[in-house]
PDB file of N, CA and C in Angstrom:
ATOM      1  N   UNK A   1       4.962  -9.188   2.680  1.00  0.00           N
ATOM      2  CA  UNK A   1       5.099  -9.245   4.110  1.00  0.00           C
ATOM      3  C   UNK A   1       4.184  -8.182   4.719  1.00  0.00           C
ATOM      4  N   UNK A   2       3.584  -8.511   5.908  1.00  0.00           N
ATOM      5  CA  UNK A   2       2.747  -7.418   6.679  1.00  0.00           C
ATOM      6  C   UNK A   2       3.660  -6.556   7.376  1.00  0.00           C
ATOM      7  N   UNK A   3       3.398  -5.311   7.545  1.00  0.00           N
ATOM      8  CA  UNK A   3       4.123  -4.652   8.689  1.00  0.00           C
ATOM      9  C   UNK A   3       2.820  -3.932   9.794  1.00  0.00           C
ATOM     10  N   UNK A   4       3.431  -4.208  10.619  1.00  0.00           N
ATOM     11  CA  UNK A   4       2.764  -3.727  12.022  1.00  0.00           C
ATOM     12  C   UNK A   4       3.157  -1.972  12.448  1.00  0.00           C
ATOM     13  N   UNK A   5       3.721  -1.174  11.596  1.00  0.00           N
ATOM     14  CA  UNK A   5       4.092  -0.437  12.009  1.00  0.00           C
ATOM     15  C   UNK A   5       2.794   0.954  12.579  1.00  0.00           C
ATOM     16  N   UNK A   6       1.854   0.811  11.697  1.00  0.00           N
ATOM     17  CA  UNK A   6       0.850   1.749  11.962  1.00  0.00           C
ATOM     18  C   UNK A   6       0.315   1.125  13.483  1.00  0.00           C
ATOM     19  N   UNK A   7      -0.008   0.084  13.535  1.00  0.00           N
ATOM     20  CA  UNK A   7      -0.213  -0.042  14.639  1.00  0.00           C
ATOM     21  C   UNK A   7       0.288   0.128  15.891  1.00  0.00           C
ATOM     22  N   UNK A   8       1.653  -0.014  16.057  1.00  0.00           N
ATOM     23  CA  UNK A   8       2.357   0.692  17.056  1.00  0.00           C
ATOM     24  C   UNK A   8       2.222   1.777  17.160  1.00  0.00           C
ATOM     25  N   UNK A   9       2.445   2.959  16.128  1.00  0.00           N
ATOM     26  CA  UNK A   9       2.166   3.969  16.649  1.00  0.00           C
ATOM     27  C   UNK A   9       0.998   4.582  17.025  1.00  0.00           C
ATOM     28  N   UNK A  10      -0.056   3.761  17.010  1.00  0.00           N
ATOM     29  CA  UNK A  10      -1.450   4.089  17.483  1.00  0.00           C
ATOM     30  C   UNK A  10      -1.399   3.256  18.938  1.00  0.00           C
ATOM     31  N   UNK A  11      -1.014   2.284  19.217  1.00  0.00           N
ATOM     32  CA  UNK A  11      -1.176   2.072  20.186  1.00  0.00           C
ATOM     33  C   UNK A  11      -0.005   2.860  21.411  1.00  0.00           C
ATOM     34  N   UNK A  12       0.938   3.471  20.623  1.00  0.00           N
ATOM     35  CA  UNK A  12       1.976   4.590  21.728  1.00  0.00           C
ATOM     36  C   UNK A  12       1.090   5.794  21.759  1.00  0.00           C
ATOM     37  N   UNK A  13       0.552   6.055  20.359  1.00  0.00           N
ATOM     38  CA  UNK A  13      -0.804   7.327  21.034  1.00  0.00           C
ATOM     39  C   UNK A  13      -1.309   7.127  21.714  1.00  0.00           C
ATOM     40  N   UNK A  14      -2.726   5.597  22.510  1.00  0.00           N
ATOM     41  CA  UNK A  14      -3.502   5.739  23.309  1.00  0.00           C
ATOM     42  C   UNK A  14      -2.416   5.303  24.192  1.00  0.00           C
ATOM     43  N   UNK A  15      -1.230   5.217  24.501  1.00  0.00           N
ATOM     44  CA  UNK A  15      -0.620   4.927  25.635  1.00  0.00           C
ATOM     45  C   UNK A  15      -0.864   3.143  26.278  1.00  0.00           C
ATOM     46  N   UNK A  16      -0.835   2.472  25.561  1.00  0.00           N
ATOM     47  CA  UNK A  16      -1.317   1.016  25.132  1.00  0.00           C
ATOM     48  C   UNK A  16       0.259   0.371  24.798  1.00  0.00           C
ATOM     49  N   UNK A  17       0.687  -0.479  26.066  1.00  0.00           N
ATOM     50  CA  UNK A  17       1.736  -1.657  25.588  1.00  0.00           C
ATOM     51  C   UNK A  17       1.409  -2.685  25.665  1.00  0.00           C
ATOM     52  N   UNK A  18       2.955  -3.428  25.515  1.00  0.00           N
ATOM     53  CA  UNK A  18       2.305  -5.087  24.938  1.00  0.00           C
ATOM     54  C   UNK A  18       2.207  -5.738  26.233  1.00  0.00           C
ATOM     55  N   UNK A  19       2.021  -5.016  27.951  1.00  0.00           N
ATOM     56  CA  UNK A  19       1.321  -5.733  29.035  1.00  0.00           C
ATOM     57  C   UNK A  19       0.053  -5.724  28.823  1.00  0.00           C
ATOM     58  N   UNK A  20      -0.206  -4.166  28.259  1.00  0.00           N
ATOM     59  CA  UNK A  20      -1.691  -3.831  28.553  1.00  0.00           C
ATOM     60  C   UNK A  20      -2.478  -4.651  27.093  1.00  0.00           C
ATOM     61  N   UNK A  21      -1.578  -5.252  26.524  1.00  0.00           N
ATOM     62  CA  UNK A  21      -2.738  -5.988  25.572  1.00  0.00           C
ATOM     63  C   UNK A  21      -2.272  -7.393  25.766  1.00  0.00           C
ATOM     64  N   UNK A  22      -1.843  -7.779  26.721  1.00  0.00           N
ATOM     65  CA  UNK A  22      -1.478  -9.094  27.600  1.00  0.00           C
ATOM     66  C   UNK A  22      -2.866  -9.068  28.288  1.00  0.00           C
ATOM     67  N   UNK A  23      -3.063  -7.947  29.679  1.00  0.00           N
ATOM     68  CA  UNK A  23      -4.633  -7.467  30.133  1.00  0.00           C
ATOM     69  C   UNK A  23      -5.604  -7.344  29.256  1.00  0.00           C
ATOM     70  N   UNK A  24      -5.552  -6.850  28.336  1.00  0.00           N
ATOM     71  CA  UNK A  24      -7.195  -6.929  27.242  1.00  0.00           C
ATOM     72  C   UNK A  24      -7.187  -8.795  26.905  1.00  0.00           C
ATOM     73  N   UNK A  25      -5.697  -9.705  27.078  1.00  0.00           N
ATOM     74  CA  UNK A  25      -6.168 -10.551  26.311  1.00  0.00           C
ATOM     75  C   UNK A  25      -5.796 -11.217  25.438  1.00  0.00           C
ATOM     76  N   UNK A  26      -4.609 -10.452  25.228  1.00  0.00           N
ATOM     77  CA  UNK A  26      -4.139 -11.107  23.767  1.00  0.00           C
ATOM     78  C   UNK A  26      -2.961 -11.824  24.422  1.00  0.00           C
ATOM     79  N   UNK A  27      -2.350 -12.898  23.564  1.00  0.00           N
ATOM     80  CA  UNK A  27      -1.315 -13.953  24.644  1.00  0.00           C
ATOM     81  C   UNK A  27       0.101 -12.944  24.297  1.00  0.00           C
ATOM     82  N   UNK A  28       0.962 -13.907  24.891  1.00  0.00           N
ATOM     83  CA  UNK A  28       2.122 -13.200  24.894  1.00  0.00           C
ATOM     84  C   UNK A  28       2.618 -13.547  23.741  1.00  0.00           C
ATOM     85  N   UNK A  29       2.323 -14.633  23.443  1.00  0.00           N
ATOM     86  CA  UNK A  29       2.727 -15.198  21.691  1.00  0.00           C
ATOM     87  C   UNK A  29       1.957 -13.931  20.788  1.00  0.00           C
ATOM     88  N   UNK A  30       1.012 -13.710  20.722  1.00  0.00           N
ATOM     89  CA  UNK A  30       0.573 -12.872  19.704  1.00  0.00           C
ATOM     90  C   UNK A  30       1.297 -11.416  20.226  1.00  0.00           C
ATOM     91  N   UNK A  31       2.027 -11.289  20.437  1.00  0.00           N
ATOM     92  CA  UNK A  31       3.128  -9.575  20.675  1.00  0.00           C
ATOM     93  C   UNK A  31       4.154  -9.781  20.461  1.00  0.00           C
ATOM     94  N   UNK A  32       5.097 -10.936  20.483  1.00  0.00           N
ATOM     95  CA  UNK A  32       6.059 -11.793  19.984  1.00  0.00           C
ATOM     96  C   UNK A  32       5.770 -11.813  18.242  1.00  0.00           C
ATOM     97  N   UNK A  33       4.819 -12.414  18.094  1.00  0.00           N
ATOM     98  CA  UNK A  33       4.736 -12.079  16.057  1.00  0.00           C
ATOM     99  C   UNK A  33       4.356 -10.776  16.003  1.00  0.00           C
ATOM    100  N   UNK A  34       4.235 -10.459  16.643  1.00  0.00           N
ATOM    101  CA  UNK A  34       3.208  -8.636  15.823  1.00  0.00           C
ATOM    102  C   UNK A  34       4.931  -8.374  15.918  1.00  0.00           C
ATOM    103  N   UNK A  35       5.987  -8.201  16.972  1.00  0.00           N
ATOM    104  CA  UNK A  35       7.509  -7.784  17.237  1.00  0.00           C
ATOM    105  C   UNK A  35       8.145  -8.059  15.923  1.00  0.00           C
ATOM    106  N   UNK A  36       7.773  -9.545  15.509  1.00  0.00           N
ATOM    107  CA  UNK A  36       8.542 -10.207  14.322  1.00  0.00           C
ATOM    108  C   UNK A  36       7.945  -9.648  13.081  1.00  0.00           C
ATOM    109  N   UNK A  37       6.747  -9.381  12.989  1.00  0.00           N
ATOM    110  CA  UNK A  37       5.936  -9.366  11.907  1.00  0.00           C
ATOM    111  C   UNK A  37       5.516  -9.945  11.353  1.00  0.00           C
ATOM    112  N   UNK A  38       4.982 -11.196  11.901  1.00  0.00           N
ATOM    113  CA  UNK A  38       4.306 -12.523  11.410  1.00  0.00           C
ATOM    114  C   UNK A  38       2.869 -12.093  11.437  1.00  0.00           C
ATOM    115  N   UNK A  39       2.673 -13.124  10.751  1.00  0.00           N
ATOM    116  CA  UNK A  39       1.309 -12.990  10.406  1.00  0.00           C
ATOM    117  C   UNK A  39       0.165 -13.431  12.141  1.00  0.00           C
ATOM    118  N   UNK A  40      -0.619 -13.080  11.380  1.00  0.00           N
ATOM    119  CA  UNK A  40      -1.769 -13.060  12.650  1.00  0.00           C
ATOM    120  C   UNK A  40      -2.903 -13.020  12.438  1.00  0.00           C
ATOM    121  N   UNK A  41      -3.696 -13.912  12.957  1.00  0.00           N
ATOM    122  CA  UNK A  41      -5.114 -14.522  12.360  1.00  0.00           C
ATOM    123  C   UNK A  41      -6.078 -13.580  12.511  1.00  0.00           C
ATOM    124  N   UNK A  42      -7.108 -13.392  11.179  1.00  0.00           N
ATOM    125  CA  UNK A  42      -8.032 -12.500  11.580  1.00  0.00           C
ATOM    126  C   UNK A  42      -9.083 -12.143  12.814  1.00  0.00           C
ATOM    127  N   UNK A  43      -9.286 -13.461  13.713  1.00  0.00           N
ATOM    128  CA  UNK A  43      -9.427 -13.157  15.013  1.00  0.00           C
ATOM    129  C   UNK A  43      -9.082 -11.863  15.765  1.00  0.00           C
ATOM    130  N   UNK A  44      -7.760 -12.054  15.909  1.00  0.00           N
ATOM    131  CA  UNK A  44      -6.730 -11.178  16.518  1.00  0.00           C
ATOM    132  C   UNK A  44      -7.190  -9.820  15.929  1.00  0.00           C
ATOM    133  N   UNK A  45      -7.090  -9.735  14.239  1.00  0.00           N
ATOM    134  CA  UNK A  45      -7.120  -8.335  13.497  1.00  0.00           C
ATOM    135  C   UNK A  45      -8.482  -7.573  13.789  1.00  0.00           C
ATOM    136  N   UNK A  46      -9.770  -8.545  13.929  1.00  0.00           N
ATOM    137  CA  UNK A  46     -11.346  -8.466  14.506  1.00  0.00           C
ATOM    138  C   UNK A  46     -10.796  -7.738  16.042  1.00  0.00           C
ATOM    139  N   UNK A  47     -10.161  -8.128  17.014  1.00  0.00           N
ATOM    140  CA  UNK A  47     -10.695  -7.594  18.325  1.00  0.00           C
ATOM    141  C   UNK A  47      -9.350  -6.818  18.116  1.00  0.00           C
ATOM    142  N   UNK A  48      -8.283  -6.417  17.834  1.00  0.00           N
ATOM    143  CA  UNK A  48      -7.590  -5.236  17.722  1.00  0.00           C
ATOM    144  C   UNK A  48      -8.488  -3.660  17.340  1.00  0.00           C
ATOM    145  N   UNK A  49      -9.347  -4.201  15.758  1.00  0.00           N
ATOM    146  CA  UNK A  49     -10.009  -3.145  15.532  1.00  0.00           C
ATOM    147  C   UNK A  49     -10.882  -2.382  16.138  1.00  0.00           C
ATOM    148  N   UNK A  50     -11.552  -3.383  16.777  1.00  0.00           N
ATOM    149  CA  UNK A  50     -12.852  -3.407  17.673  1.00  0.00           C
ATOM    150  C   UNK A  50     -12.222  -2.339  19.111  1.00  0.00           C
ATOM    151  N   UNK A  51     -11.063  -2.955  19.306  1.00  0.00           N
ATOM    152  CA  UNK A  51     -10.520  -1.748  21.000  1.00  0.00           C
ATOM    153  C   UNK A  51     -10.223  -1.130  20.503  1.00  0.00           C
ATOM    154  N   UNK A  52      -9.291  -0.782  19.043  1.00  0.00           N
ATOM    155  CA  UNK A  52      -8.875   0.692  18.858  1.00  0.00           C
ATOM    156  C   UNK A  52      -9.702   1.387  17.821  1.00  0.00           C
ATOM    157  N   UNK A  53     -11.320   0.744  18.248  1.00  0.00           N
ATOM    158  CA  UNK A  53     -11.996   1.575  16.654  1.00  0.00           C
ATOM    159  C   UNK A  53     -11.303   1.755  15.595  1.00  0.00           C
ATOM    160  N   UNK A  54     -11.041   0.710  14.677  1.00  0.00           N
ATOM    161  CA  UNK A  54     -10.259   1.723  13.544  1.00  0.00           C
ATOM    162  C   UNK A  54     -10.510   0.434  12.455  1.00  0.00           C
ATOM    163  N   UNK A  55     -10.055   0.608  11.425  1.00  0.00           N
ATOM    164  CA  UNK A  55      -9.863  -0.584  10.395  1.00  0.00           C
ATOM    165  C   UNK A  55      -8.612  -1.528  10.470  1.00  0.00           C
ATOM    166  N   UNK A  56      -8.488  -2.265   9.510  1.00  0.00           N
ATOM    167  CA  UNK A  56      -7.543  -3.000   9.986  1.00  0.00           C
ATOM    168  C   UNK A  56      -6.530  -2.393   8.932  1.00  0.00           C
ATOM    169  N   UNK A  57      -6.715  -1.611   7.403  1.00  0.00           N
ATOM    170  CA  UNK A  57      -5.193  -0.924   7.019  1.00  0.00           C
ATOM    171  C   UNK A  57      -5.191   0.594   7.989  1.00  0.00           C
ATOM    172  N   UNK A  58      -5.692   0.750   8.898  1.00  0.00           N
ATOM    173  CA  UNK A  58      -5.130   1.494  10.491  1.00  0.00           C
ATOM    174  C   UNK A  58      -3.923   0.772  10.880  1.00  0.00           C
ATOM    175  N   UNK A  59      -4.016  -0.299  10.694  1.00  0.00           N
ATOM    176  CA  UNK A  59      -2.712  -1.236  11.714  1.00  0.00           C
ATOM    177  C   UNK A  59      -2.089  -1.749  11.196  1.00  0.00           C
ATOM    178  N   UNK A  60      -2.217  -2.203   9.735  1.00  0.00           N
ATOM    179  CA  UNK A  60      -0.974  -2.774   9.339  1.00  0.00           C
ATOM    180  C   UNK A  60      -1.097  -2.532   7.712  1.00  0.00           C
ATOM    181  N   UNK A  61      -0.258  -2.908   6.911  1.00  0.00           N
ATOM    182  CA  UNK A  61       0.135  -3.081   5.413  1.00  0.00           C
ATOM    183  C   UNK A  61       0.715  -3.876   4.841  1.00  0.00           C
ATOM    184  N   UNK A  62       0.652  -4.158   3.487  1.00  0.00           N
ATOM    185  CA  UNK A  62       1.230  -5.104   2.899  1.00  0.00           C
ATOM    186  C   UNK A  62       2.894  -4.178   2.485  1.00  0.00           C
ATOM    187  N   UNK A  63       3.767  -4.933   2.598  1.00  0.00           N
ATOM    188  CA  UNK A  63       4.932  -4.354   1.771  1.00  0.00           C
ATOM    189  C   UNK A  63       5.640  -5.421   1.301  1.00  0.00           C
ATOM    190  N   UNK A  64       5.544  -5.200  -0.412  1.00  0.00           N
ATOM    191  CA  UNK A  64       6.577  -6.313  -0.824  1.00  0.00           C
ATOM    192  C   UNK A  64       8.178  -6.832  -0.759  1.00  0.00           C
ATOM    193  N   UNK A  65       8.056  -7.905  -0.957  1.00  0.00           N
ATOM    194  CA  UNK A  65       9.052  -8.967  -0.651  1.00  0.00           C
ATOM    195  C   UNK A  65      10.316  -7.906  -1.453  1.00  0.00           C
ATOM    196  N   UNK A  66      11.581  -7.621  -1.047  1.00  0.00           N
ATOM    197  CA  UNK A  66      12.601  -7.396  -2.146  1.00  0.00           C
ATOM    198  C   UNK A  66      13.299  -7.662  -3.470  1.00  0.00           C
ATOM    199  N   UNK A  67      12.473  -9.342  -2.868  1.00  0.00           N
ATOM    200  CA  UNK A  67      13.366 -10.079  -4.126  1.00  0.00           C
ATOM    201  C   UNK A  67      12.451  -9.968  -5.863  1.00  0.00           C
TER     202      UNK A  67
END
């Protein structure tokens, strides 16, 4: 499973919520899965990196399944 967690807290550093990346662009569906932790097309992972300069394991990780 991916987790989104690095990315939140980079985007509470630049002071960046999920309106203001409604305004950059991104739909309201794609903040709804990043919430859930669904997956999300490399599109999305391309222009995330691109506004917050960074890589993409900056924003998220793999963590395995429990079972």
């Amino acid at each position: 499973m991916l987790c989104y967690d690095k990315l939140f807290s980079l985007l509470k550093d630049k002071g960046i919520n999920k309106s203001s990346l409604r305004n950059m662009g991104f739909s309201p569906h794609f903040t709804v899965k990043l919430a859930k932790g669904e997956h999300i097309n490399t599109v999305n992972i391309d222009k995330l990196c691109k506004m917050l300069n960074c890589q993409p394991s900056d924003i998220m990780e793999y963590v395995p399944d429990e079972n």
